[in-house]
PDB file of N, CA and C in Angstrom:
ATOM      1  N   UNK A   1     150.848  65.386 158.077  1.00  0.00           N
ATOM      2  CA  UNK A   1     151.614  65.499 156.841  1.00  0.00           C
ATOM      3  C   UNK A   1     150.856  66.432 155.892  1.00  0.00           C
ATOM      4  N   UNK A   2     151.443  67.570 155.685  1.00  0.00           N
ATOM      5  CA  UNK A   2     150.779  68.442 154.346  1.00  0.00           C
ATOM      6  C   UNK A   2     150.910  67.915 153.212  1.00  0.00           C
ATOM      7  N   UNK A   3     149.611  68.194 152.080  1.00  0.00           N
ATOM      8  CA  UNK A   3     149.260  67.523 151.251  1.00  0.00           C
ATOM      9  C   UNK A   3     151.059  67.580 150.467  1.00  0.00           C
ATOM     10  N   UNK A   4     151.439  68.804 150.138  1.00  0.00           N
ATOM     11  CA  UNK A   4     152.797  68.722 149.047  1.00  0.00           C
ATOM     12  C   UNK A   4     153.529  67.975 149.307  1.00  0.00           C
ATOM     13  N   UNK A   5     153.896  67.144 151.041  1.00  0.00           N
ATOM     14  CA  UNK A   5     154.503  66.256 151.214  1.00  0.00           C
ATOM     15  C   UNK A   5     153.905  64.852 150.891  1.00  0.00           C
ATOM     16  N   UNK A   6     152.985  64.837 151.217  1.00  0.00           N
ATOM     17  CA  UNK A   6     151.924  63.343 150.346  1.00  0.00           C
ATOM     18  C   UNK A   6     152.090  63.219 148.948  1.00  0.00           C
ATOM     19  N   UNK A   7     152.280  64.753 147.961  1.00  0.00           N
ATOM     20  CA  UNK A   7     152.560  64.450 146.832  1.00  0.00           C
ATOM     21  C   UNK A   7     154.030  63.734 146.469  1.00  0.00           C
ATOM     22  N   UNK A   8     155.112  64.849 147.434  1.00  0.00           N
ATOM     23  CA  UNK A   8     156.097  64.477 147.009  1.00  0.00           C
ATOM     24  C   UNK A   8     156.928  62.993 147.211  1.00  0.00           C
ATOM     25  N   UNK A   9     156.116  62.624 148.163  1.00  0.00           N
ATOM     26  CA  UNK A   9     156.341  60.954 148.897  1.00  0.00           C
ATOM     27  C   UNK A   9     155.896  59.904 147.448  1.00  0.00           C
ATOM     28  N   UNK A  10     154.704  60.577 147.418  1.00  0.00           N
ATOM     29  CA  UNK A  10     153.628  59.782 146.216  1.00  0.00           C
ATOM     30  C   UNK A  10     154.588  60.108 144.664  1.00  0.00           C
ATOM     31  N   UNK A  11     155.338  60.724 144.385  1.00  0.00           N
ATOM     32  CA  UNK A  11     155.558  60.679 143.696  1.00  0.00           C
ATOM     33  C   UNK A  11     157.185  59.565 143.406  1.00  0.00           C
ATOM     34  N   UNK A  12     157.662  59.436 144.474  1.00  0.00           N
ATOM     35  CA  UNK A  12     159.173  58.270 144.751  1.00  0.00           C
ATOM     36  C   UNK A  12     158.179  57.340 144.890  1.00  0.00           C
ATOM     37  N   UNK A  13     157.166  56.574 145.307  1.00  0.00           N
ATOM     38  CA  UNK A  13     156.956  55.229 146.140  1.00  0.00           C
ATOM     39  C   UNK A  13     155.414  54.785 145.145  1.00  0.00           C
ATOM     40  N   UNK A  14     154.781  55.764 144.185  1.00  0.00           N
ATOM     41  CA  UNK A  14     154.190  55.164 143.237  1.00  0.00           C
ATOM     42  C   UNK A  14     154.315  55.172 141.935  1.00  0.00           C
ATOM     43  N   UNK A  15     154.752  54.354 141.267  1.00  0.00           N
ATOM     44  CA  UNK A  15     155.029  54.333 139.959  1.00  0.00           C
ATOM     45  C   UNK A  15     153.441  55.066 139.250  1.00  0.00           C
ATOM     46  N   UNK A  16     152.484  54.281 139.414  1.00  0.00           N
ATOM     47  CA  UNK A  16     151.142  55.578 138.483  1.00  0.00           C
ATOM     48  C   UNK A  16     151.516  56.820 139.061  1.00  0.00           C
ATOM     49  N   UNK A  17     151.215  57.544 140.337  1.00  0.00           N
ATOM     50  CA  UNK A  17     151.641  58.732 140.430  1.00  0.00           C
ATOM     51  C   UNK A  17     152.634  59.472 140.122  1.00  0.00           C
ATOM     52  N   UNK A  18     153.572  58.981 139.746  1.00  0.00           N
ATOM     53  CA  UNK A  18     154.807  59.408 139.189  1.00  0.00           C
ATOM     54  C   UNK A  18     154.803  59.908 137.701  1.00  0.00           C
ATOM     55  N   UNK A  19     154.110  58.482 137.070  1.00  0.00           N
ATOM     56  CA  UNK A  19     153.683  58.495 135.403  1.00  0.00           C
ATOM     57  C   UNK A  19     152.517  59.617 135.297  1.00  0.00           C
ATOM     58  N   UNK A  20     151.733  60.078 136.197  1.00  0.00           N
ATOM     59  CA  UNK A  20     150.589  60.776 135.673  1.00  0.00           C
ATOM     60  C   UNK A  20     151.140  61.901 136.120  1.00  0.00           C
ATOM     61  N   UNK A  21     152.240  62.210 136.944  1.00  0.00           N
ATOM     62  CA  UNK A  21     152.590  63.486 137.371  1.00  0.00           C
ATOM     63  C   UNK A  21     153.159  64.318 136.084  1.00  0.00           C
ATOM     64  N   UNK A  22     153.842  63.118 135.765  1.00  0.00           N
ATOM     65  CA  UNK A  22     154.998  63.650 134.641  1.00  0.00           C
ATOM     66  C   UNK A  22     154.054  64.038 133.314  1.00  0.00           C
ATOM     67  N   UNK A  23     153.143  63.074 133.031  1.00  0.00           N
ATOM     68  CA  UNK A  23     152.576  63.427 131.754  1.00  0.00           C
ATOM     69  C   UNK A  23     151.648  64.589 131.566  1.00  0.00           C
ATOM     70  N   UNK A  24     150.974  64.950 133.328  1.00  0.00           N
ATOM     71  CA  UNK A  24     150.637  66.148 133.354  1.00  0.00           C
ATOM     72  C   UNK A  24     151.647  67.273 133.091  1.00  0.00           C
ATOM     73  N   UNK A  25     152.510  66.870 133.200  1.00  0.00           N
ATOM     74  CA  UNK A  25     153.437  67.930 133.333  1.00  0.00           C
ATOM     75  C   UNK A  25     153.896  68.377 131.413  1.00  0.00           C
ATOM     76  N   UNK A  26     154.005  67.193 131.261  1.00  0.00           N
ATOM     77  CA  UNK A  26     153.996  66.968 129.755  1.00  0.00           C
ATOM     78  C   UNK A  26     153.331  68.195 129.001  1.00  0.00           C
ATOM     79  N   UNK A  27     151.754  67.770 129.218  1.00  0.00           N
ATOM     80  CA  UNK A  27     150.463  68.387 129.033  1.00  0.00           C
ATOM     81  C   UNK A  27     151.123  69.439 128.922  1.00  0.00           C
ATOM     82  N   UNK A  28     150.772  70.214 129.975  1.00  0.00           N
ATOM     83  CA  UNK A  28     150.768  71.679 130.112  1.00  0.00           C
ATOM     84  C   UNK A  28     151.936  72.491 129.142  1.00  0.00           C
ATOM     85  N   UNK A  29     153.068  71.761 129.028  1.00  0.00           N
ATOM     86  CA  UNK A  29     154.226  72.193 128.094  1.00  0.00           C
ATOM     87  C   UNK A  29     153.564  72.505 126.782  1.00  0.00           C
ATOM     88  N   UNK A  30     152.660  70.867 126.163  1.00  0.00           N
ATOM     89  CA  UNK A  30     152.314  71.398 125.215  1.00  0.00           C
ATOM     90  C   UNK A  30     151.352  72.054 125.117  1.00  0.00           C
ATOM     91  N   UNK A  31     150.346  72.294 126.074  1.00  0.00           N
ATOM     92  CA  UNK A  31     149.377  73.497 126.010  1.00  0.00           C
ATOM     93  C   UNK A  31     150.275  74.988 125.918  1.00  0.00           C
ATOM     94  N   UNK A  32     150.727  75.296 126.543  1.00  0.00           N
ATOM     95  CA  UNK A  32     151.633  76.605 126.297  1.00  0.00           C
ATOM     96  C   UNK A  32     152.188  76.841 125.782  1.00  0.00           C
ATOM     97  N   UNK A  33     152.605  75.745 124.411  1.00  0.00           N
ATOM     98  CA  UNK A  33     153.161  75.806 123.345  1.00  0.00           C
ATOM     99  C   UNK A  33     151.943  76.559 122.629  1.00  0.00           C
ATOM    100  N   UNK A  34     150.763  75.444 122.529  1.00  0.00           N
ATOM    101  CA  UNK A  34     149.706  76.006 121.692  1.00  0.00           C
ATOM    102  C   UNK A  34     149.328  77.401 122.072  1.00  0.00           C
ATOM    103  N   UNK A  35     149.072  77.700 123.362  1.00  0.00           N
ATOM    104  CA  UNK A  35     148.802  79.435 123.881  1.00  0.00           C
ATOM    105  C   UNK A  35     149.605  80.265 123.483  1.00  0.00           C
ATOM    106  N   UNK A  36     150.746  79.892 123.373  1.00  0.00           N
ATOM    107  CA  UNK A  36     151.682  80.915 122.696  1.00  0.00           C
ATOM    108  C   UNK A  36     151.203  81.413 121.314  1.00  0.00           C
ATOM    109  N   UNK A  37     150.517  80.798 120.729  1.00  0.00           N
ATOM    110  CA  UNK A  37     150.069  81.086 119.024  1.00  0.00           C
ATOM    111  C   UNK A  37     149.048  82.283 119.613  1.00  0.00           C
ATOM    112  N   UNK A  38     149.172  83.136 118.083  1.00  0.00           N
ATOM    113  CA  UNK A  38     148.189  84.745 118.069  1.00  0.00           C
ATOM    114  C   UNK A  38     147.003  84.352 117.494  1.00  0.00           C
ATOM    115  N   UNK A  39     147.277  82.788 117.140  1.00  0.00           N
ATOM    116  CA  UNK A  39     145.695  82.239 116.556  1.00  0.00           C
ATOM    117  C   UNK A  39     145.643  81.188 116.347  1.00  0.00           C
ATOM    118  N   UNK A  40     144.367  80.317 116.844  1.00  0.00           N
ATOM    119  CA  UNK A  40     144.531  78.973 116.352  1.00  0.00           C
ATOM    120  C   UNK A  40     143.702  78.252 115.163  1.00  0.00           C
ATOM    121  N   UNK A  41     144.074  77.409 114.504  1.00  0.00           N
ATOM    122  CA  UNK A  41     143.204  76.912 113.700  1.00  0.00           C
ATOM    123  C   UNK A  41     142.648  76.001 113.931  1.00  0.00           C
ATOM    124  N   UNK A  42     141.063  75.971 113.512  1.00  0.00           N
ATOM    125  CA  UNK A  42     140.094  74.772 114.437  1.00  0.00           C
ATOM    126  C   UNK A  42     140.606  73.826 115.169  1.00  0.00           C
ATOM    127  N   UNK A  43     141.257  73.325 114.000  1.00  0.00           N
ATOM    128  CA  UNK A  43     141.661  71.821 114.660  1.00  0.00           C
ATOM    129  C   UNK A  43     142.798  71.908 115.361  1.00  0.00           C
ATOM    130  N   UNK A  44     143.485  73.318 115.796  1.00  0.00           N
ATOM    131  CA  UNK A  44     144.310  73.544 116.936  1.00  0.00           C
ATOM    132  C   UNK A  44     143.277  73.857 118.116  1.00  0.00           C
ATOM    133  N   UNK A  45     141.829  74.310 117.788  1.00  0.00           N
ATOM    134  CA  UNK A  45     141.466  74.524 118.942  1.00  0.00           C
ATOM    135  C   UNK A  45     140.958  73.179 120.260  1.00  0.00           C
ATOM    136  N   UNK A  46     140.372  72.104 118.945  1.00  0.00           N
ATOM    137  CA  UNK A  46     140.049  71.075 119.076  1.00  0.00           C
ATOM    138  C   UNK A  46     141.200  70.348 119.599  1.00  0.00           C
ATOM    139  N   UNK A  47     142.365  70.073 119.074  1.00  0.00           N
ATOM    140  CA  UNK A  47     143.711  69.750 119.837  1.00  0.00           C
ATOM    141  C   UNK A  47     143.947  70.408 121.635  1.00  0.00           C
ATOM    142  N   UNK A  48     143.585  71.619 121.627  1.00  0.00           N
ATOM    143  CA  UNK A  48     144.102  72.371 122.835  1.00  0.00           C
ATOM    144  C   UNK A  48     142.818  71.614 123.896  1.00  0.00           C
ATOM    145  N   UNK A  49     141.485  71.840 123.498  1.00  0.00           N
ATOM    146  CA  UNK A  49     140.500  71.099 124.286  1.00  0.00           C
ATOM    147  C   UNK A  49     140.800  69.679 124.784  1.00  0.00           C
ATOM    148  N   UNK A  50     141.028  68.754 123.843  1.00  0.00           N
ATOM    149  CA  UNK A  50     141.382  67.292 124.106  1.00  0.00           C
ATOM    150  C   UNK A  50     142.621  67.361 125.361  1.00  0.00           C
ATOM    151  N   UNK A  51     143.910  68.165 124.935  1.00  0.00           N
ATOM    152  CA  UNK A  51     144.555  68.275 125.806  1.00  0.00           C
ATOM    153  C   UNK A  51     144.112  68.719 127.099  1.00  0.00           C
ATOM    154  N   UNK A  52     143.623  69.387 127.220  1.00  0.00           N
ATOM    155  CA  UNK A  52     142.686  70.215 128.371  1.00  0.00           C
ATOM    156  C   UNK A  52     141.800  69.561 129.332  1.00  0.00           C
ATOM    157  N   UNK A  53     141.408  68.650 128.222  1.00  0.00           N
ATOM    158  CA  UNK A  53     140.611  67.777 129.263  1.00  0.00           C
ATOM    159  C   UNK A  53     141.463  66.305 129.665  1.00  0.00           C
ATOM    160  N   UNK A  54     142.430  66.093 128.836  1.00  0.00           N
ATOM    161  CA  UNK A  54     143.182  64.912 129.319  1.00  0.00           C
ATOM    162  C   UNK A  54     144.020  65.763 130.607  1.00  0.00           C
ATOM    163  N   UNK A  55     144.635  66.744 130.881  1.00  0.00           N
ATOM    164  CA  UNK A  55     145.172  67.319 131.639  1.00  0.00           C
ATOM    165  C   UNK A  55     144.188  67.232 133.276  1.00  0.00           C
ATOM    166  N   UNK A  56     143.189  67.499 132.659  1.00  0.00           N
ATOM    167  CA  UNK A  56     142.013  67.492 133.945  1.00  0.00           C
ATOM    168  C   UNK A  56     141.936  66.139 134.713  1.00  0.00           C
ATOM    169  N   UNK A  57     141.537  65.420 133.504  1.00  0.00           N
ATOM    170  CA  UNK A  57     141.527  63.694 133.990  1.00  0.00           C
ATOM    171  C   UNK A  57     142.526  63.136 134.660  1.00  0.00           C
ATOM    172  N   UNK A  58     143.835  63.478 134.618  1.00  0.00           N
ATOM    173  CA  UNK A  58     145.069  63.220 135.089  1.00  0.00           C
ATOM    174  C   UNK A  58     145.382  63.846 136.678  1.00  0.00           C
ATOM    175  N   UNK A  59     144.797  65.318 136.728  1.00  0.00           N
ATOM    176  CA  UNK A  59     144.842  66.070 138.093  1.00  0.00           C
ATOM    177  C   UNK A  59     143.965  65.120 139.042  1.00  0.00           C
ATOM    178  N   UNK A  60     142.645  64.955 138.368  1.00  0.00           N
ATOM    179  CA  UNK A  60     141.448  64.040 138.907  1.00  0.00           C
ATOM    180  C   UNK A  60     141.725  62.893 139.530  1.00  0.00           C
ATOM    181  N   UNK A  61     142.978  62.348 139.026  1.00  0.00           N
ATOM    182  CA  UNK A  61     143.328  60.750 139.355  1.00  0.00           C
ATOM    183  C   UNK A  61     144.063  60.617 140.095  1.00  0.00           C
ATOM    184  N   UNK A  62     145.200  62.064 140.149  1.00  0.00           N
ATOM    185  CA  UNK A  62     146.142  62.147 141.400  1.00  0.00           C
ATOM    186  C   UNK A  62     145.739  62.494 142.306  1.00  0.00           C
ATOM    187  N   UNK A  63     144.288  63.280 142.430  1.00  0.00           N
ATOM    188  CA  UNK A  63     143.744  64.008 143.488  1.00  0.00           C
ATOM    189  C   UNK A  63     142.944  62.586 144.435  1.00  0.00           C
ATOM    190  N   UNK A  64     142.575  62.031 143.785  1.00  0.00           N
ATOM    191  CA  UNK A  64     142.125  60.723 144.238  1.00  0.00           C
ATOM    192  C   UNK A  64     142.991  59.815 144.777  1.00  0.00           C
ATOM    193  N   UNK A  65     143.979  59.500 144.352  1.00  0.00           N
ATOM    194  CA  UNK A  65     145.274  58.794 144.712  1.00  0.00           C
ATOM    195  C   UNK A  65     145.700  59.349 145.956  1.00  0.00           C
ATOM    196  N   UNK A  66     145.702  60.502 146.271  1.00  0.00           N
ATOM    197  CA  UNK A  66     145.849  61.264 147.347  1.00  0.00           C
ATOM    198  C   UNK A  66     145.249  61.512 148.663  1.00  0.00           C
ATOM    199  N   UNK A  67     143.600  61.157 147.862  1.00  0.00           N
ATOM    200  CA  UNK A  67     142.877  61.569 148.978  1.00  0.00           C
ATOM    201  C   UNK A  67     143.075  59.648 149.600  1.00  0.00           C
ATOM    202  N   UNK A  68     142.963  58.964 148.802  1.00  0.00           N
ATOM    203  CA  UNK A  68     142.881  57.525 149.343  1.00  0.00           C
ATOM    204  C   UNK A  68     144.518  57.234 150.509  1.00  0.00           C
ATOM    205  N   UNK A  69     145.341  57.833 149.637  1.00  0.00           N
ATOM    206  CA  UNK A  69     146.453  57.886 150.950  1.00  0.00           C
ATOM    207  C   UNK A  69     146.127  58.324 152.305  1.00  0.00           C
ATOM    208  N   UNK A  70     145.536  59.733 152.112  1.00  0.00           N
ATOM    209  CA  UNK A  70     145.009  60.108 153.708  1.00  0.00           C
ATOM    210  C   UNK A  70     143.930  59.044 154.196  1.00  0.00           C
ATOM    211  N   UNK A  71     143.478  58.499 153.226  1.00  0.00           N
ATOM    212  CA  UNK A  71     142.308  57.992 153.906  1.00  0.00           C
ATOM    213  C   UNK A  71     143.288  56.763 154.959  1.00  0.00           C
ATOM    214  N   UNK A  72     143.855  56.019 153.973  1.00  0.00           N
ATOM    215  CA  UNK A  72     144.443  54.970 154.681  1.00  0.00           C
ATOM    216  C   UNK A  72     145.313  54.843 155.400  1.00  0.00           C
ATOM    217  N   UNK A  73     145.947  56.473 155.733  1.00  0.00           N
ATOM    218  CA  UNK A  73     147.038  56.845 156.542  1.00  0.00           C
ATOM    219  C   UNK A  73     146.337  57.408 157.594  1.00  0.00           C
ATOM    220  N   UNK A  74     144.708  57.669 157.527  1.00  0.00           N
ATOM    221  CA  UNK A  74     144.002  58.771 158.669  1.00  0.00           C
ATOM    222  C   UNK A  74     145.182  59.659 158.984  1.00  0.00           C
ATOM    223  N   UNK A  75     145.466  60.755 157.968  1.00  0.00           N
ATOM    224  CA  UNK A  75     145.400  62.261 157.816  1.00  0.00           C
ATOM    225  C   UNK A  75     144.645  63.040 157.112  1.00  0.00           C
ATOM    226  N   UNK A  76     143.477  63.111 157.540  1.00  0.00           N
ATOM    227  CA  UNK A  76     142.582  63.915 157.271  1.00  0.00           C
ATOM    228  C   UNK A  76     142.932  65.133 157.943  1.00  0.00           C
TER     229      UNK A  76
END
Protein backbone atom coordinates (compact mmCIF):
# COMPACT_ATOMS: atom_id res chain seq x y z
CA UNK A 1 0.00 0.00 0.00
CA UNK A 2 1.58 3.49 -0.95
CA UNK A 3 1.88 5.87 1.68
CA UNK A 4 -1.08 8.45 -0.17
CA UNK A 5 -3.26 5.47 0.11
CA UNK A 6 -2.51 4.97 3.99
CA UNK A 7 -3.24 8.64 4.13
CA UNK A 8 -6.27 8.55 2.30
CA UNK A 9 -7.72 5.36 4.23
CA UNK A 10 -6.41 7.23 7.50
CA UNK A 11 -8.17 9.93 6.79
CA UNK A 12 -12.20 8.03 6.50
CA UNK A 13 -11.38 5.44 9.46
CA UNK A 14 -9.57 7.99 11.97
CA UNK A 15 -11.31 10.62 13.44
CA UNK A 16 -7.65 12.41 14.94
CA UNK A 17 -6.28 11.99 11.48
CA UNK A 18 -8.97 13.46 9.86
CA UNK A 19 -9.14 16.48 12.56
CA UNK A 20 -5.36 17.15 12.19
CA UNK A 21 -5.54 16.79 8.44
CA UNK A 22 -8.09 19.38 8.16
CA UNK A 23 -6.65 21.86 10.62
CA UNK A 24 -3.42 21.52 8.83
CA UNK A 25 -5.05 22.35 6.07
CA UNK A 26 -6.67 25.19 7.89
CA UNK A 27 -3.09 26.38 8.80
CA UNK A 28 -1.65 26.81 5.66
CA UNK A 29 -4.82 28.92 4.31
CA UNK A 30 -4.08 31.15 6.96
CA UNK A 31 -0.41 31.27 6.47
CA UNK A 32 -0.91 32.37 2.81
CA UNK A 33 -3.18 34.73 3.80
CA UNK A 34 -0.40 36.25 5.97
CA UNK A 35 2.37 35.70 2.90
CA UNK A 36 0.30 37.45 0.76
CA UNK A 37 1.07 40.82 2.81
CA UNK A 38 4.18 43.20 1.23
CA UNK A 39 4.92 43.46 5.00
CA UNK A 40 4.41 42.24 8.21
CA UNK A 41 4.11 43.74 11.48
CA UNK A 42 5.99 42.11 14.41
CA UNK A 43 3.33 40.69 15.87
CA UNK A 44 2.25 39.41 12.35
CA UNK A 45 5.56 37.95 12.23
CA UNK A 46 5.26 36.34 15.58
CA UNK A 47 1.62 35.16 14.53
CA UNK A 48 3.05 33.56 11.15
CA UNK A 49 5.88 31.64 13.37
CA UNK A 50 3.36 30.21 15.99
CA UNK A 51 1.37 29.15 13.01
CA UNK A 52 4.38 27.61 11.45
CA UNK A 53 5.25 25.73 14.04
CA UNK A 54 1.72 24.51 15.00
CA UNK A 55 1.54 23.47 11.26
CA UNK A 56 4.81 21.40 11.81
CA UNK A 57 3.52 19.74 15.01
CA UNK A 58 0.43 18.61 13.22
CA UNK A 59 2.51 17.09 9.97
CA UNK A 60 4.70 15.43 12.92
CA UNK A 61 1.66 13.66 14.41
CA UNK A 62 0.24 12.46 11.15
CA UNK A 63 3.58 11.31 10.09
CA UNK A 64 3.64 9.21 13.18
CA UNK A 65 0.12 8.02 12.96
CA UNK A 66 1.25 6.69 9.74
CA UNK A 67 4.29 5.29 10.36
CA UNK A 68 2.52 3.24 13.39
CA UNK A 69 -0.11 2.01 10.74
CA UNK A 70 2.69 0.43 8.67
CA UNK A 71 4.12 -0.70 11.58
CA UNK A 72 1.04 -2.64 12.60
CA UNK A 73 0.00 -3.48 9.15
CA UNK A 74 3.92 -4.65 8.34
CA UNK A 75 4.13 -2.37 5.23
CA UNK A 76 7.22 -1.23 5.53
Amino acid sequence: MKEQEIVELLKKESDEFRKLSEEHRSLDTVLAEIDSKRYLTPEEEVERKKIQKQKLMKKDRMAAIVRDFKKNHSLN
